[in-house]
C-alpha atoms as a PDB file:
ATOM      1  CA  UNK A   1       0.000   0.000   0.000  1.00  0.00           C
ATOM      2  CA  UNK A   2       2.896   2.553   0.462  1.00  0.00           C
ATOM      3  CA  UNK A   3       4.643   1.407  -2.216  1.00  0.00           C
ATOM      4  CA  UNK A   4       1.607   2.347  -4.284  1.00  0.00           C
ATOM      5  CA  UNK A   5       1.088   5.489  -2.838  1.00  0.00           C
ATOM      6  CA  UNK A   6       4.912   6.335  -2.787  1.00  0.00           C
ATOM      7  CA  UNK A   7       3.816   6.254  -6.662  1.00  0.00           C
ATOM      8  CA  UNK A   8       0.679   8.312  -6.652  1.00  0.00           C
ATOM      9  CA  UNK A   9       3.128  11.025  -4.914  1.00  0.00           C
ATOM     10  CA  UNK A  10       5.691  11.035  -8.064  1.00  0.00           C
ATOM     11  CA  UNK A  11       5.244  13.647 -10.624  1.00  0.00           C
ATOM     12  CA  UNK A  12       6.285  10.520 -13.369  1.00  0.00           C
ATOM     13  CA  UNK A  13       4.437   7.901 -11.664  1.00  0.00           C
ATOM     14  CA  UNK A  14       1.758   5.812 -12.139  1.00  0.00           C
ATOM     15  CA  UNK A  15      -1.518   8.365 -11.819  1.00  0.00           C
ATOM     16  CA  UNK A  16       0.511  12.044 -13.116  1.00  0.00           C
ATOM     17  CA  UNK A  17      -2.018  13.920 -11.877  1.00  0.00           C
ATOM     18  CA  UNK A  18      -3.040  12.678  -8.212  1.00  0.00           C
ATOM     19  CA  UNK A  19      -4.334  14.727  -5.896  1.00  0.00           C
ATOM     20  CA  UNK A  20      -4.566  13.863  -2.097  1.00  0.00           C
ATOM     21  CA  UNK A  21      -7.386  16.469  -1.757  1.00  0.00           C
ATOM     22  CA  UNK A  22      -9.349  15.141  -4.547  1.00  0.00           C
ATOM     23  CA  UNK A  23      -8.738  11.669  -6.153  1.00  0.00           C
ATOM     24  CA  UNK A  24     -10.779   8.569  -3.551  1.00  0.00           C
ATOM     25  CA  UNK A  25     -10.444   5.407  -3.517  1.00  0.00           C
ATOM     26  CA  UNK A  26     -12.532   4.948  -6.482  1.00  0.00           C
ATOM     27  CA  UNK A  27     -10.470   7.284  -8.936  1.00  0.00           C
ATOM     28  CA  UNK A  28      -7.503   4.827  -7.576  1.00  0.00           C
ATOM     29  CA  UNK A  29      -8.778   1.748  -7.881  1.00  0.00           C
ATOM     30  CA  UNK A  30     -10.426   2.537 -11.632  1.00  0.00           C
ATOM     31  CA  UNK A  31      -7.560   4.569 -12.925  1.00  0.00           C
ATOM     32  CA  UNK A  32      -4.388   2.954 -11.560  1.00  0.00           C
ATOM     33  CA  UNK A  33      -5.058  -0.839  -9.733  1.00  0.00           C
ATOM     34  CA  UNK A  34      -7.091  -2.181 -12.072  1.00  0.00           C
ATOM     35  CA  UNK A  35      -5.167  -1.000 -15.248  1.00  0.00           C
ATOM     36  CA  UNK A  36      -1.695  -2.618 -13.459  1.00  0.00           C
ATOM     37  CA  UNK A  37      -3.709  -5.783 -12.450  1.00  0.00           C
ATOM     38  CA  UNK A  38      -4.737  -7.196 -15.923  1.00  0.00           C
ATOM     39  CA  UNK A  39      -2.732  -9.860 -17.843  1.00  0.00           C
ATOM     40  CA  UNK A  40      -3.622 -11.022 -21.433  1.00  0.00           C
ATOM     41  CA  UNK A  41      -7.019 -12.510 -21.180  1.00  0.00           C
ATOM     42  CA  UNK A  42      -8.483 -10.025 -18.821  1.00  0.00           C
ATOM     43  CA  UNK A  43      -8.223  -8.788 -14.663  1.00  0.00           C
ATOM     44  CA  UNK A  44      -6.913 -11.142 -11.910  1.00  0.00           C
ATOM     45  CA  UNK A  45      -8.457 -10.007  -8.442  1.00  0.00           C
ATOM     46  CA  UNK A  46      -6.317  -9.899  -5.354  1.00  0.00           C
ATOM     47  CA  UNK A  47      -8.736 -12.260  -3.903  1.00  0.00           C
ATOM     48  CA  UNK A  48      -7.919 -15.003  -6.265  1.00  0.00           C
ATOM     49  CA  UNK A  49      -4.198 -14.822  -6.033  1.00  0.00           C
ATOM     50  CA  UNK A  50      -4.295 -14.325  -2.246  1.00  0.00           C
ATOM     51  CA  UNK A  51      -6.235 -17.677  -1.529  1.00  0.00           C
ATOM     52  CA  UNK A  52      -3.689 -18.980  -3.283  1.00  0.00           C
ATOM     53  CA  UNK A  53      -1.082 -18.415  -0.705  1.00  0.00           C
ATOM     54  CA  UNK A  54      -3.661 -20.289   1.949  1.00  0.00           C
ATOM     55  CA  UNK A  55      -3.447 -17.281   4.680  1.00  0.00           C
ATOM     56  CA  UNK A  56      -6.208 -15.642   6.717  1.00  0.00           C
ATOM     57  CA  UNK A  57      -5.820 -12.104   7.092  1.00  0.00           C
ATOM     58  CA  UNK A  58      -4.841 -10.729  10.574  1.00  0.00           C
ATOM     59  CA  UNK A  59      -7.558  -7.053   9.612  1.00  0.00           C
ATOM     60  CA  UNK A  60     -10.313  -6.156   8.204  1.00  0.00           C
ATOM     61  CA  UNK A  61     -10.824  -2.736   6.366  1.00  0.00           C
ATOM     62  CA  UNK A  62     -13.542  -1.339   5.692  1.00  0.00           C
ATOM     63  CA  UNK A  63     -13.952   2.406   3.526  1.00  0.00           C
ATOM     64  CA  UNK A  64     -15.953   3.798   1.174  1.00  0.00           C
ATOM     65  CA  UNK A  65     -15.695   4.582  -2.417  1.00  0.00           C
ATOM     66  CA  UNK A  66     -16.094   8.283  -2.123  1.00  0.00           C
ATOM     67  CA  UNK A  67     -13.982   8.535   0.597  1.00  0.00           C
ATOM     68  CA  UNK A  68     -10.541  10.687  -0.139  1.00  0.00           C
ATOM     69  CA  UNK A  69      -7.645   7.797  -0.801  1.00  0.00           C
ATOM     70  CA  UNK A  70      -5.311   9.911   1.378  1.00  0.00           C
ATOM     71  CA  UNK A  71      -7.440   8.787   3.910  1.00  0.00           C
ATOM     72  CA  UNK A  72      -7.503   5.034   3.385  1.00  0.00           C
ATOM     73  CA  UNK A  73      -3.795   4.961   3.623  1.00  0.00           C
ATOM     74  CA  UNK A  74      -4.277   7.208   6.748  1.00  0.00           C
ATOM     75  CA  UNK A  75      -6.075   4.635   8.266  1.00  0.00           C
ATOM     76  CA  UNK A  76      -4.247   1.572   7.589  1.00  0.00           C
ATOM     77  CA  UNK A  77      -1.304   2.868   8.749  1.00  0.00           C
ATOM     78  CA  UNK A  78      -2.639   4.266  12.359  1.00  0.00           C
ATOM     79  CA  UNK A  79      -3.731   0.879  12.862  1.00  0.00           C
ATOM     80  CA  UNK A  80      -0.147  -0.638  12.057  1.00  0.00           C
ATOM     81  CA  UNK A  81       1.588   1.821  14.165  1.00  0.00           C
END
């Protein structure tokens, strides 16, 4: 999740013109995650590679769509701290 917001901060990164004040979770995840997830024949979902690896997850998040991005991160890293 940093390392994916480390590139929403660079001015030659992955989404040129982000915006902490204005671009949520949805402008990420439509503009930026699922343009770098797809492979030839289409998307691959986090879900389906993750249950792959046979691990439970040690948090749940929850957010909204509309919600700023900026905030998301915000969140998940309070909790890790």
């Amino acid at each position: 999740l940093l390392r994916l917001y480390e590139s929403l901060l660079d001015p030659h990164g992955t989404m040129q013109d982000y915006n902490p004040n204005k671009h949520t979770t949805n402008d990420i995840v439509r503009r930026v995650i699922i343009p770098s997830s797809r492979v030839e024949c289409g998307g691959v979902a986090f879900a389906d590679v993750a249950g792959k690896c046979n691990t439970l997850p040690s948090r749940m998040v929850t957010h909204t769509w509309t919600s700023l991005f900026v905030h998301l991160v915000a969140a998940v890293v309070a909790n890790a701290l």
